[in-house]
C-alpha atoms as a PDB file:
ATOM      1  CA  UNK A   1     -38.302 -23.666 -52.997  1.00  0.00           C
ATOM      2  CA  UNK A   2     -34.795 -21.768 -53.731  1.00  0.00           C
ATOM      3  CA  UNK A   3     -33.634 -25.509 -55.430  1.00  0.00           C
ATOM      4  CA  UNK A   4     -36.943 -25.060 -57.772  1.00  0.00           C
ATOM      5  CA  UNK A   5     -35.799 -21.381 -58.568  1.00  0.00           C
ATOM      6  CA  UNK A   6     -32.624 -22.234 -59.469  1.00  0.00           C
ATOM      7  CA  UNK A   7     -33.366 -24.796 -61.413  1.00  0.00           C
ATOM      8  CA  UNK A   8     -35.955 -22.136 -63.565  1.00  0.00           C
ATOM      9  CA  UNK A   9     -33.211 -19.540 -63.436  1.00  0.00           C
ATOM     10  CA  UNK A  10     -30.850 -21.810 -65.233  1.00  0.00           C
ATOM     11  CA  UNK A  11     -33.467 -23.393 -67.458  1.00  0.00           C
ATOM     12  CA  UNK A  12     -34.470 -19.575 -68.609  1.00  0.00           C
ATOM     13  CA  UNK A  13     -30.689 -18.835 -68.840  1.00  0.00           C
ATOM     14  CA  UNK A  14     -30.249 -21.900 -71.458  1.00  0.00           C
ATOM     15  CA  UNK A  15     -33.399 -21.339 -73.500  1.00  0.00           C
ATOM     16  CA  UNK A  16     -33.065 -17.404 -73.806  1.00  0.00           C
ATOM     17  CA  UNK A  17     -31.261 -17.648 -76.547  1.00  0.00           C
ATOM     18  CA  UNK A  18     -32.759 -19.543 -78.472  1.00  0.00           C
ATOM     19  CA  UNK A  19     -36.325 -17.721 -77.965  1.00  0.00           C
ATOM     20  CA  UNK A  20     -34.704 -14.555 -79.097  1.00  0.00           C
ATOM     21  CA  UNK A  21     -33.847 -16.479 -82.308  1.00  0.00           C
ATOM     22  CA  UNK A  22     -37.481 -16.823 -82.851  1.00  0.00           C
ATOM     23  CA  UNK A  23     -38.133 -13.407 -82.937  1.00  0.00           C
ATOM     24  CA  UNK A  24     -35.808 -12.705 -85.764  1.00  0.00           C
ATOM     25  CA  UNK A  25     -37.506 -11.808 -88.599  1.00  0.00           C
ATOM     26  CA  UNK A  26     -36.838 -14.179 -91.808  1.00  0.00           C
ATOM     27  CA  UNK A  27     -34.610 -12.336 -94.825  1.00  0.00           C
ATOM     28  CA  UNK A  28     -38.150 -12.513 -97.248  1.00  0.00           C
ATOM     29  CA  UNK A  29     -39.247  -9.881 -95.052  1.00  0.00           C
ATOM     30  CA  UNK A  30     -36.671  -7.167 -96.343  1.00  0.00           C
ATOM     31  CA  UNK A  31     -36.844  -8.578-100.273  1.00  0.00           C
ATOM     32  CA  UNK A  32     -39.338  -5.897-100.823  1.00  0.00           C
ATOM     33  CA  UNK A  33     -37.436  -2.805-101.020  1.00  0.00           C
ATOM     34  CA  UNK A  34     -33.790  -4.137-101.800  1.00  0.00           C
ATOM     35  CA  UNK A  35     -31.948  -4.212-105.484  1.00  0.00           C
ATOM     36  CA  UNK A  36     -31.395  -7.346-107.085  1.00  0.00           C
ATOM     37  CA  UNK A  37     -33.622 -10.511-108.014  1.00  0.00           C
ATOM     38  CA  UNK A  38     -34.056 -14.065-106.625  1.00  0.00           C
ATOM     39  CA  UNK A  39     -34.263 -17.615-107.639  1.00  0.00           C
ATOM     40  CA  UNK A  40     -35.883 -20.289-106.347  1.00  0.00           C
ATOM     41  CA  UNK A  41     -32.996 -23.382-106.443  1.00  0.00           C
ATOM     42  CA  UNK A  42     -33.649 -26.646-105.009  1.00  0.00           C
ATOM     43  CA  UNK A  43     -32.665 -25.900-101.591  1.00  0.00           C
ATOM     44  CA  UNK A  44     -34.334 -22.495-101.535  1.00  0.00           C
ATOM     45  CA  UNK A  45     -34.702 -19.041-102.854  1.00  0.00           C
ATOM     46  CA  UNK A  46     -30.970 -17.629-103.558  1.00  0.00           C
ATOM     47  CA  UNK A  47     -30.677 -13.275-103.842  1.00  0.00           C
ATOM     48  CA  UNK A  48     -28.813 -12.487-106.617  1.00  0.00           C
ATOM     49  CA  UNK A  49     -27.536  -8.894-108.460  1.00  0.00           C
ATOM     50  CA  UNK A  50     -26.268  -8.604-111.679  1.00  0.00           C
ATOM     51  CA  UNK A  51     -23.808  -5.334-112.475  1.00  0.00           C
ATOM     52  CA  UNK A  52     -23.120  -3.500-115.185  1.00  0.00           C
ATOM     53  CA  UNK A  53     -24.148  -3.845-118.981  1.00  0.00           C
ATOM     54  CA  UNK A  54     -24.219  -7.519-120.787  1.00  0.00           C
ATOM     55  CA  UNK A  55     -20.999  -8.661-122.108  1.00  0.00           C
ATOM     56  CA  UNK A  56     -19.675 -12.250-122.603  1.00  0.00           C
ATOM     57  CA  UNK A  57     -17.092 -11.500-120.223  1.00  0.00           C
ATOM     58  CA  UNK A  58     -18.862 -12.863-116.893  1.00  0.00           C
ATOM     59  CA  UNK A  59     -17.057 -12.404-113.126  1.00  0.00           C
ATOM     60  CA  UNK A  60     -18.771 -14.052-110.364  1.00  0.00           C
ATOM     61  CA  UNK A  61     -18.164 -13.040-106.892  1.00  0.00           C
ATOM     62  CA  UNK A  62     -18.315 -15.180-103.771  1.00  0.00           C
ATOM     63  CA  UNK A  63     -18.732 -13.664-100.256  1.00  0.00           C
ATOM     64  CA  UNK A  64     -17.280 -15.258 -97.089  1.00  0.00           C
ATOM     65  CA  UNK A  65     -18.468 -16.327 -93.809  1.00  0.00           C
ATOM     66  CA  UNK A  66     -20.134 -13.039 -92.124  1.00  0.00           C
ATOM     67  CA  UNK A  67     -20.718 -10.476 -94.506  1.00  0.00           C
ATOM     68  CA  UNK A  68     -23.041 -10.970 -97.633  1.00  0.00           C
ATOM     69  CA  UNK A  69     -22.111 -10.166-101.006  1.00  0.00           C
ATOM     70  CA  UNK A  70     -22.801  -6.109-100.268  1.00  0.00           C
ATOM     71  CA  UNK A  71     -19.268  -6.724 -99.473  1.00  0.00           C
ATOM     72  CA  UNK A  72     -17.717  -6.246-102.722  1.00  0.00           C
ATOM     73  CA  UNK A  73     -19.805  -2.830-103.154  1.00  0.00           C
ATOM     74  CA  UNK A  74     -15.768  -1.214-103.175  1.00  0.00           C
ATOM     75  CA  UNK A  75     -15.001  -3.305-106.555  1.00  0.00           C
ATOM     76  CA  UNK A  76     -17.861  -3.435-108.769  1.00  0.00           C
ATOM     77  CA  UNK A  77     -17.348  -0.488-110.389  1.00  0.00           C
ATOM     78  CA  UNK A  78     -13.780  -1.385-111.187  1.00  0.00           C
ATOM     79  CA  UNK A  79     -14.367  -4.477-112.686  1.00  0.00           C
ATOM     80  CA  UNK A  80     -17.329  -3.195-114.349  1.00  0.00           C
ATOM     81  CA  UNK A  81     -14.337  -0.335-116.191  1.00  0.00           C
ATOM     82  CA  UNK A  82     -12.175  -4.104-117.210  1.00  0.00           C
ATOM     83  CA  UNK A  83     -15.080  -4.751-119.387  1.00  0.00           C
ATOM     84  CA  UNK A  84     -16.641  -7.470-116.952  1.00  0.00           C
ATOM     85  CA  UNK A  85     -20.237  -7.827-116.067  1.00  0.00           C
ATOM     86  CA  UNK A  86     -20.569  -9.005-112.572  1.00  0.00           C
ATOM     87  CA  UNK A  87     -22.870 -11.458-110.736  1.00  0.00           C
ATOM     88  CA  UNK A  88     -22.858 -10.906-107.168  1.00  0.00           C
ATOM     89  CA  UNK A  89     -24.745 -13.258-104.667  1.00  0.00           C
ATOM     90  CA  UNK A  90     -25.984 -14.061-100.493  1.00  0.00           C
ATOM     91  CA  UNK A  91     -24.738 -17.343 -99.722  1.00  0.00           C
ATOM     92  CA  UNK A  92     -27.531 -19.474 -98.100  1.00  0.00           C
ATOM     93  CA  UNK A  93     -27.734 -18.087 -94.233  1.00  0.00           C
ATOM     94  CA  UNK A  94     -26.532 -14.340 -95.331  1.00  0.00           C
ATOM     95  CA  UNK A  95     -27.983 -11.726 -96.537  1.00  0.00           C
ATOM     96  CA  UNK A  96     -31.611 -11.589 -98.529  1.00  0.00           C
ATOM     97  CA  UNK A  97     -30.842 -15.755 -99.485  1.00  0.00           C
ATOM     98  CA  UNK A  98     -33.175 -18.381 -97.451  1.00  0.00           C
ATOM     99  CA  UNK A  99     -31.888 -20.136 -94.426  1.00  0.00           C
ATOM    100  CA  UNK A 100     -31.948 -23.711 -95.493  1.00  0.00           C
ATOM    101  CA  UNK A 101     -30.412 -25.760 -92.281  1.00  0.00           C
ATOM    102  CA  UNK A 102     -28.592 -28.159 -93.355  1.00  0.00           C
ATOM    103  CA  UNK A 103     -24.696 -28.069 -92.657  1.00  0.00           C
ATOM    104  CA  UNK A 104     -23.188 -25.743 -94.532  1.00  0.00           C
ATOM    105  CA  UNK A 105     -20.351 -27.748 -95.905  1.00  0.00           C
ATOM    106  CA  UNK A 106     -18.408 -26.974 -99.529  1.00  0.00           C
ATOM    107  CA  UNK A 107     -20.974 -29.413-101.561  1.00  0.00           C
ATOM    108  CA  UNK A 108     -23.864 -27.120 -99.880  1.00  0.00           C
ATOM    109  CA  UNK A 109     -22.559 -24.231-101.105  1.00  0.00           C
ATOM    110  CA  UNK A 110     -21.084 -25.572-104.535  1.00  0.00           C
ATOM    111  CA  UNK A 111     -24.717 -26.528-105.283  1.00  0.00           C
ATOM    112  CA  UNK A 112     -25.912 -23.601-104.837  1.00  0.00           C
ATOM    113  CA  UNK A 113     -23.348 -22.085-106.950  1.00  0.00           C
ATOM    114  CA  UNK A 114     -24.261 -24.397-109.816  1.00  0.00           C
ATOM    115  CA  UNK A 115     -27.561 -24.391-109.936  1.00  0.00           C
ATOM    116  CA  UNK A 116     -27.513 -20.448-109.720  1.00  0.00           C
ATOM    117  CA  UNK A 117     -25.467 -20.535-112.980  1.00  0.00           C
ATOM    118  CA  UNK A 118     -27.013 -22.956-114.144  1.00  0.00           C
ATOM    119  CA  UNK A 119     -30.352 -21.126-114.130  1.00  0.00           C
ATOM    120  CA  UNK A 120     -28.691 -17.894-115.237  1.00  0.00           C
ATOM    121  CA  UNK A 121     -28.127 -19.957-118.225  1.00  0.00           C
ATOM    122  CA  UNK A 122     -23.884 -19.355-117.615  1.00  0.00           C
ATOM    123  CA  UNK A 123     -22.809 -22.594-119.198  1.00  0.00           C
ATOM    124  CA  UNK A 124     -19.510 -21.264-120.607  1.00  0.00           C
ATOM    125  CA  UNK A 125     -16.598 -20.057-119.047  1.00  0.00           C
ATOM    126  CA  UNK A 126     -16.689 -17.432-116.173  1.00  0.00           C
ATOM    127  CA  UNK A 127     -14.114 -15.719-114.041  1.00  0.00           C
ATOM    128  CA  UNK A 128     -14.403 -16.625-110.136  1.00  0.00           C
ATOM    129  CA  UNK A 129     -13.757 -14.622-107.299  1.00  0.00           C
ATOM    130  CA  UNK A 130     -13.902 -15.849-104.032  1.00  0.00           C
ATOM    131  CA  UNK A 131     -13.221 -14.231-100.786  1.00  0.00           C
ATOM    132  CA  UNK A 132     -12.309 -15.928 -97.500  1.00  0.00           C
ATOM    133  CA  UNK A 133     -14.617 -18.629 -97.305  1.00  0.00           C
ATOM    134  CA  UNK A 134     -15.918 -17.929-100.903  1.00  0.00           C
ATOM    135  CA  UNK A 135     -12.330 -18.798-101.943  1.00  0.00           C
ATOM    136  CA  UNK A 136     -13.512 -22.294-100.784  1.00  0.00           C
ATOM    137  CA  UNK A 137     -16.541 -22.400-102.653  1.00  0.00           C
ATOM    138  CA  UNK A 138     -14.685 -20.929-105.656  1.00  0.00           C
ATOM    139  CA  UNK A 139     -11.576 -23.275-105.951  1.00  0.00           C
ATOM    140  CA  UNK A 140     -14.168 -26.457-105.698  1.00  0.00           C
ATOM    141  CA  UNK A 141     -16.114 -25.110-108.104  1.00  0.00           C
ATOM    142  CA  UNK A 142     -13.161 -24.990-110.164  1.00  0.00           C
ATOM    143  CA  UNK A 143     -11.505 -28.032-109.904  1.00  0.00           C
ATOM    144  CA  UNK A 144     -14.815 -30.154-110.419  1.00  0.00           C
ATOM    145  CA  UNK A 145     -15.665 -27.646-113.296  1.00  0.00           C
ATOM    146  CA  UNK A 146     -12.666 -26.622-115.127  1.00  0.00           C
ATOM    147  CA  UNK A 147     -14.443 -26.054-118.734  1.00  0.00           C
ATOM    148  CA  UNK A 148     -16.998 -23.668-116.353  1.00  0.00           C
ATOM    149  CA  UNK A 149     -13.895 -21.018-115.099  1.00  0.00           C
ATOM    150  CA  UNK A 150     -11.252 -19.357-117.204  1.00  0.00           C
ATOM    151  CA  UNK A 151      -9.527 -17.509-114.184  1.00  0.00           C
ATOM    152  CA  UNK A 152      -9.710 -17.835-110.758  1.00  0.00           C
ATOM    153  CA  UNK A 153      -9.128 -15.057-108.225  1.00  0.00           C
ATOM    154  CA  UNK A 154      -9.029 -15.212-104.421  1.00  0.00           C
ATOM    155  CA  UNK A 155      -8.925 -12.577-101.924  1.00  0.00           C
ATOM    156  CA  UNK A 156      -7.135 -14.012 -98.615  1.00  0.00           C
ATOM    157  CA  UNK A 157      -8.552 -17.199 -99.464  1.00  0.00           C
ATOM    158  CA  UNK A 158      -9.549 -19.701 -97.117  1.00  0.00           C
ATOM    159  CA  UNK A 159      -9.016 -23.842 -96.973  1.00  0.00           C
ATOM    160  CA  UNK A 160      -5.419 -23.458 -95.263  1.00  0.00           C
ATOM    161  CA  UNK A 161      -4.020 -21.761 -92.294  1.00  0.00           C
ATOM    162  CA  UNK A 162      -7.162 -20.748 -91.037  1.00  0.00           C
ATOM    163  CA  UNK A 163      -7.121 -19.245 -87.740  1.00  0.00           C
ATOM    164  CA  UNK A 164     -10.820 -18.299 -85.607  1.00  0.00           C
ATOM    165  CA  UNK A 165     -11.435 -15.726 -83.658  1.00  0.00           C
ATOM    166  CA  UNK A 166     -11.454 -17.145 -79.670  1.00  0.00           C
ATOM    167  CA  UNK A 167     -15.164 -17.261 -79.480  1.00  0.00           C
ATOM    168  CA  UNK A 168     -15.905 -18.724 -83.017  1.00  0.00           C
ATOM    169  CA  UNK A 169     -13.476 -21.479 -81.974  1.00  0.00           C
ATOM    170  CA  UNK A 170     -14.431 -22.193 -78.680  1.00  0.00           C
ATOM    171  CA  UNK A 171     -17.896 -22.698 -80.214  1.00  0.00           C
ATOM    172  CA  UNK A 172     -17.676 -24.764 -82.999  1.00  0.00           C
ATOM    173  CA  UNK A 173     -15.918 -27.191 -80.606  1.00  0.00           C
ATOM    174  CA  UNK A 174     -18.430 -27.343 -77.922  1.00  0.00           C
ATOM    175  CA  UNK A 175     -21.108 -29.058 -79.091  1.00  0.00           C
ATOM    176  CA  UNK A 176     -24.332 -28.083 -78.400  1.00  0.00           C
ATOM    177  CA  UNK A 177     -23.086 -26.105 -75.689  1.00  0.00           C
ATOM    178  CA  UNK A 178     -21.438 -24.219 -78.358  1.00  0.00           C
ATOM    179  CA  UNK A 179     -24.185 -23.487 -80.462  1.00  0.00           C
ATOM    180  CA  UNK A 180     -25.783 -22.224 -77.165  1.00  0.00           C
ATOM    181  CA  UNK A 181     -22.220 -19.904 -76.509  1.00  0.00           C
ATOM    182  CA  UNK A 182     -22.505 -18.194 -80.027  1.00  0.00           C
ATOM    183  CA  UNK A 183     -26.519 -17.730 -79.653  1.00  0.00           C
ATOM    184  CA  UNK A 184     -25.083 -15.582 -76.773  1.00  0.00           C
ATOM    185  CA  UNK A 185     -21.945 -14.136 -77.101  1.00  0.00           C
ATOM    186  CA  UNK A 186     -21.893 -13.870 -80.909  1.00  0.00           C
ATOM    187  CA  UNK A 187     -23.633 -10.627 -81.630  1.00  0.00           C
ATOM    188  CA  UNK A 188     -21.759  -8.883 -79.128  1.00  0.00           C
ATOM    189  CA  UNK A 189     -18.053 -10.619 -81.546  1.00  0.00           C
ATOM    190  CA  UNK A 190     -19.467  -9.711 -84.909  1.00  0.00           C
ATOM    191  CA  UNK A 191     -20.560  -5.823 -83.660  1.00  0.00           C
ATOM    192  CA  UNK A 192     -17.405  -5.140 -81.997  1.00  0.00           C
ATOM    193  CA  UNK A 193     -15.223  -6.611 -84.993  1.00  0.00           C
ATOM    194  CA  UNK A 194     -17.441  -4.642 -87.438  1.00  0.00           C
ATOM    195  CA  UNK A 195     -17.287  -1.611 -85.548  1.00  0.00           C
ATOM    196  CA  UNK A 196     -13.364  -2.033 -86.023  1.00  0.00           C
ATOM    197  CA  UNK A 197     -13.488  -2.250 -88.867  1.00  0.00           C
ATOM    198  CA  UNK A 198     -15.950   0.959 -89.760  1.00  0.00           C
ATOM    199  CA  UNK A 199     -13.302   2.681 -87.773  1.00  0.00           C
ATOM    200  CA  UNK A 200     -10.370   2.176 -90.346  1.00  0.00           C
ATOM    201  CA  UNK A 201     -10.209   2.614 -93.831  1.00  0.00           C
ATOM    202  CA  UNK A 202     -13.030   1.165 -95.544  1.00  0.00           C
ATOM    203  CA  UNK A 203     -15.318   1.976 -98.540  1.00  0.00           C
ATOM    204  CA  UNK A 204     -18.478   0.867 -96.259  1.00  0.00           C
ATOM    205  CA  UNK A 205     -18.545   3.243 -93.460  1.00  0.00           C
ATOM    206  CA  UNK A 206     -22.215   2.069 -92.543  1.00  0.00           C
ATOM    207  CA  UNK A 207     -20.658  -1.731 -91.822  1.00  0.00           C
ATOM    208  CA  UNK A 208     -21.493  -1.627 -88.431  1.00  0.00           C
ATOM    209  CA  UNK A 209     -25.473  -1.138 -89.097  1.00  0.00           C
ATOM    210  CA  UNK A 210     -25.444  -3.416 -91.853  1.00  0.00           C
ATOM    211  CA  UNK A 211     -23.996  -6.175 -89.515  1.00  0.00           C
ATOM    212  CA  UNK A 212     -26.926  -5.038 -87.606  1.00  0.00           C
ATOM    213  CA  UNK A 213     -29.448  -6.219 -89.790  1.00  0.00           C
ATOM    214  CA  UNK A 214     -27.586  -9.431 -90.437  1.00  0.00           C
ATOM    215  CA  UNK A 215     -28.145 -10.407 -86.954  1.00  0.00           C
ATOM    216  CA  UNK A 216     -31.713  -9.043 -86.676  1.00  0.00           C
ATOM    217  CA  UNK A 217     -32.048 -12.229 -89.372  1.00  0.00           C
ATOM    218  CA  UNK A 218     -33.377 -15.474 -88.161  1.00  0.00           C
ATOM    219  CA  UNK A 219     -30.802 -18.578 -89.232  1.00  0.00           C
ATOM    220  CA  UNK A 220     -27.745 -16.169 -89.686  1.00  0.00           C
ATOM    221  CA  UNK A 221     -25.771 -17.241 -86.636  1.00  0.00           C
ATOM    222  CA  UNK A 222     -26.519 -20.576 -86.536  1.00  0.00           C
ATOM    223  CA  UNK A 223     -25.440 -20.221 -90.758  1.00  0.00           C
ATOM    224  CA  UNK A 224     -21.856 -18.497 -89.632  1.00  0.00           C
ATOM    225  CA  UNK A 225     -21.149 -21.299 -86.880  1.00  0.00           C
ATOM    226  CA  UNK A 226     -22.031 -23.779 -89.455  1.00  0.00           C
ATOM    227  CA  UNK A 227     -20.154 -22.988 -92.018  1.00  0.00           C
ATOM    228  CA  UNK A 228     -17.310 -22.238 -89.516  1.00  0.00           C
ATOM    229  CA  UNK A 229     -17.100 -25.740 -88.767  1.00  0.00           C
ATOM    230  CA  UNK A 230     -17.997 -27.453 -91.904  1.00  0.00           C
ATOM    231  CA  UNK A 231     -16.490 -25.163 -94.623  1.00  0.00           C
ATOM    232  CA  UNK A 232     -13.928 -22.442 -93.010  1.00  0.00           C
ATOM    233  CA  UNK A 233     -11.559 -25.497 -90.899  1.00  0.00           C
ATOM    234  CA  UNK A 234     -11.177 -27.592 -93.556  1.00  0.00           C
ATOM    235  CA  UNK A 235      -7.435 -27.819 -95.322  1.00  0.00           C
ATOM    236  CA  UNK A 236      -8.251 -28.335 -99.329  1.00  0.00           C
ATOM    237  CA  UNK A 237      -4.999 -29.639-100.227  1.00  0.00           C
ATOM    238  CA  UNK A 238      -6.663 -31.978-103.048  1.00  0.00           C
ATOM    239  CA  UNK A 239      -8.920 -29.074-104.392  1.00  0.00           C
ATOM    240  CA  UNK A 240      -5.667 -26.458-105.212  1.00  0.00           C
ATOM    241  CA  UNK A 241      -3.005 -29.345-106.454  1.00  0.00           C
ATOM    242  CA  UNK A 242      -6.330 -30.288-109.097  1.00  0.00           C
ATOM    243  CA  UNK A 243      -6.360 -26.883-110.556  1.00  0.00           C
ATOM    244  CA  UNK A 244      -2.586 -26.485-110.631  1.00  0.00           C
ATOM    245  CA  UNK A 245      -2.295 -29.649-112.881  1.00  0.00           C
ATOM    246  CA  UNK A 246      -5.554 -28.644-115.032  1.00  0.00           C
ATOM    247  CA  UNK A 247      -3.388 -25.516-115.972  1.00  0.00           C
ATOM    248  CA  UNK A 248      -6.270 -22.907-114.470  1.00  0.00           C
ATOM    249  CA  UNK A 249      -4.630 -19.028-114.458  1.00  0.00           C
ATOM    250  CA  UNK A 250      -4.724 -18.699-110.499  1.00  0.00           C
ATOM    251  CA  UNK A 251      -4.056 -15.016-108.960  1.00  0.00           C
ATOM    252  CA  UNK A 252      -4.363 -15.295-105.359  1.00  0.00           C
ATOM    253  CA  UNK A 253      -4.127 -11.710-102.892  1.00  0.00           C
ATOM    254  CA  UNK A 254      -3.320 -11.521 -99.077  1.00  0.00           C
ATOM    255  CA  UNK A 255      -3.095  -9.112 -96.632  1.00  0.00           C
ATOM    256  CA  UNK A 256      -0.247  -8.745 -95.140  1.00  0.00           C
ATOM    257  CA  UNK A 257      -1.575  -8.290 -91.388  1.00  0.00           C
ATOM    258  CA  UNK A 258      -4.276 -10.913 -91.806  1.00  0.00           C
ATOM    259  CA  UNK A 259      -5.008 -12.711 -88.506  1.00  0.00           C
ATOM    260  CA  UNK A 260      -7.462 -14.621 -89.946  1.00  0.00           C
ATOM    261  CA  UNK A 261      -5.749 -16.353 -93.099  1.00  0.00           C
ATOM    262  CA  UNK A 262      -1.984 -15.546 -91.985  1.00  0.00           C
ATOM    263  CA  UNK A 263       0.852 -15.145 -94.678  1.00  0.00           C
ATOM    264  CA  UNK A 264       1.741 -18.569 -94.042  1.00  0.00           C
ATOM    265  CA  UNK A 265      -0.759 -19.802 -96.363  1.00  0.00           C
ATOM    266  CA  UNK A 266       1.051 -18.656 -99.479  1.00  0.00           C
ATOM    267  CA  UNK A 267       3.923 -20.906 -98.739  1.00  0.00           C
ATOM    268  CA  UNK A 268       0.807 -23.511 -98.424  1.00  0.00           C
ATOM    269  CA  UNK A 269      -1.135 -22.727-101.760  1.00  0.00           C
ATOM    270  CA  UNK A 270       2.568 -23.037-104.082  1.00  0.00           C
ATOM    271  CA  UNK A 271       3.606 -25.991-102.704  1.00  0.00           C
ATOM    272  CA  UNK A 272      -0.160 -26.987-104.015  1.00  0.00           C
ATOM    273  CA  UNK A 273      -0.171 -25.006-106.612  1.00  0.00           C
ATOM    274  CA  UNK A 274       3.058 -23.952-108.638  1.00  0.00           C
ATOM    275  CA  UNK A 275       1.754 -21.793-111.183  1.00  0.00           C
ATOM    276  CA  UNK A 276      -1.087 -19.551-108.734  1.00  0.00           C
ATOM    277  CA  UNK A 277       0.269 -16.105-108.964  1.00  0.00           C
ATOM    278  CA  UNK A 278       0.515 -14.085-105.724  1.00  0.00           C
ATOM    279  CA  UNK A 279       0.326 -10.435-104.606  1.00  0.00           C
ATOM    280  CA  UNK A 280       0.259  -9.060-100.982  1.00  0.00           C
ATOM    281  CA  UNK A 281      -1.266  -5.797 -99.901  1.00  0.00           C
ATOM    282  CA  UNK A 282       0.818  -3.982 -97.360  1.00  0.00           C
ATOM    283  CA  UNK A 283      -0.867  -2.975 -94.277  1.00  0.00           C
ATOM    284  CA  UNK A 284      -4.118  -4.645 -94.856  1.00  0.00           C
ATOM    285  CA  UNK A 285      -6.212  -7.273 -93.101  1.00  0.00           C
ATOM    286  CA  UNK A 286      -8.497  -9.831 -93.908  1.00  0.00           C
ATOM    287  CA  UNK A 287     -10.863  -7.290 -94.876  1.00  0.00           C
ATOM    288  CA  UNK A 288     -10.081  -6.560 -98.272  1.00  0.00           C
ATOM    289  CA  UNK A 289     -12.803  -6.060-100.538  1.00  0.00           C
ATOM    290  CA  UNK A 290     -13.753  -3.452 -98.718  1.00  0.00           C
ATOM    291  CA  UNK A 291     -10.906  -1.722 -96.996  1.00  0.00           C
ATOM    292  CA  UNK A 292      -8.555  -2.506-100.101  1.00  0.00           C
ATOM    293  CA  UNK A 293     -10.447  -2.633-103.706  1.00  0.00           C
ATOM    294  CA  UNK A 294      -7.967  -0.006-105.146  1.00  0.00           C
ATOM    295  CA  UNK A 295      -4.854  -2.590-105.007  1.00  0.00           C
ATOM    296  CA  UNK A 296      -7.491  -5.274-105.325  1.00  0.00           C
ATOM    297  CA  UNK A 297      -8.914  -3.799-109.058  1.00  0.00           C
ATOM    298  CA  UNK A 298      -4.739  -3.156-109.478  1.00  0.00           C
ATOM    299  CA  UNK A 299      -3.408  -7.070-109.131  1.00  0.00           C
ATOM    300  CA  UNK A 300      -6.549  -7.883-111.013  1.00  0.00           C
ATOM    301  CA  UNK A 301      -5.662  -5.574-114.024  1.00  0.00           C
ATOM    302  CA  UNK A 302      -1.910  -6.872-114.031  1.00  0.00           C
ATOM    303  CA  UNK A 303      -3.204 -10.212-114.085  1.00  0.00           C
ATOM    304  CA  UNK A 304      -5.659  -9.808-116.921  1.00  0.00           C
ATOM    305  CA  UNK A 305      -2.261  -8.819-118.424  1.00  0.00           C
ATOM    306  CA  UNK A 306      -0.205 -11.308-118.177  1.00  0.00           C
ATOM    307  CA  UNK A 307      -2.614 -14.463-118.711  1.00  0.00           C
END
């Protein structure tokens, strides 16, 4: 009899998880009440939010791994003041964006991309910015559509030097024992790291709560390990040296106490890229749309300058 509980206990242990998942309620349900618009692409309905009045000067931002595109909320205005109007945007898995599961890999997302623009009817040239993983997303985009982007800007840019959290890593390189790990433990990583963050400079003091309703969303944890894997550990070497020799104005910013995308990527990206411009923020993190958009909108406005 205790063998046959045991064997329950663990079995109830294993599928917990994954029953909680179920309860999750899918992002359509909080459409309702939230700015922006959606539209349906081929591999599913995409939230999107245009800012600021119609010029022909287009930027296009592109969030990272965890935190939808509410995370350039600092720098909208900013950009907005250059004269740019801005198309924010949830990555599949994130925010008010479906949940689509297949691997989230750089041709998952880059289709997405261009079939957003593409029914936006943005067929001429746009700035990019991409942040963390959207830096990814951003510099393919890029090199496989240089006549699409006239400047490209990253913020701590991912596709080089990439460094996980302990958890993250453990479980993208466990299998399915892994996926079980981050259905478990993951919640508990992404509150306590956005909690952190709340706690220290930032232009989103509600970050905690809205990392809350990320994870009250069905599909966004298995979307973050995902693209972890498939997207965030990958080295683009290929991607950067392509836009360097198609002559595309490249500012790239860092933090300079980023644990996630360490200073020794900028050695990385010139050796790929002569001619990408760089500027580091003193004292930040990886954080920076949010905890540095002042020095952000300033590298961006020297930029503008000089190219």
């Amino acid at each position: 009899m205790i063998w046959f509980f045991l064997c329950f206990l663990a079995f109830a242990l294993a599928v917990a998880p994954f029953v909680r998942e179920l309860f999750r309620h899918p992002p359509q349900v909080d459409r309702a009440d939230a700015q922006g618009e959606t539209a349906l692409l081929e591999d599913g309905v995409t939230h999107y939010h245009w800012h600021g009045p119609t010029t022909d000067s287009v930027i296009v931002l592109i969030h990272g791994l965890s935190s939808p595109s509410w995370v350039f909320a600092g720098l909208i205005r900013g950009l907005n003041m250059m004269g740019y109007q801005v198309l924010s945007y949830d990555l599949y898995g994130r925010g008010l964006s479906d949940r689509p599961r297949d691997r989230q890999t750089p041709e998952f997302f880059l289709s997405q991309l261009t079939r957003l623009l593409d029914e936006q009817g943005l067929e001429g040239p746009v700035s990019i910015m991409g942040y963390s993983m959207g830096g990814v997303i951003g510099a393919l985009f890029a090199a496989r559509y240089p006549e699409r982007v006239d400047r490209l800007i990253l913020l701590a840019p991912a596709g080089m030097d990439y460094v996980p959290g302990p958890l993250l890593g453990r479980a993208g390189n466990s299998g399915l024992f892994g996926h079980w790990l981050w259905q478990v433990a993951g919640p508990k990583t992404l509150r306590e790291a956005a909690r952190r963050d709340a706690a220290g400079p930032t232009v989103i003091p509600d970050l905690a709560d809205r990392i809350d309703a990320e994870l009250s969303r069905r599909g966004y944890l298995r979307a973050v390990l995902s693209a972890h894997k498939n997207t965030l550990s990958l080295q683009i070497e290929t991607v950067h040296r392509d836009i360097g020799r198609m002559g595309t104005p490249v500012l790239a910013i860092w933090g300079e106490e980023d644990a996630v995308i360490p200073l020794t990527a900028i050695g990385k990206l010139t050796q790929w890229n002569r001619n990408a411009r760089h500027h580091v923020v003193k004292g930040a993190g990886h954080a920076l749309p949010h905890t540095a958009p002042t020095a952000i909108i300033a590298a961006v406005t020297e930029f503008l300058r000089e190219v």
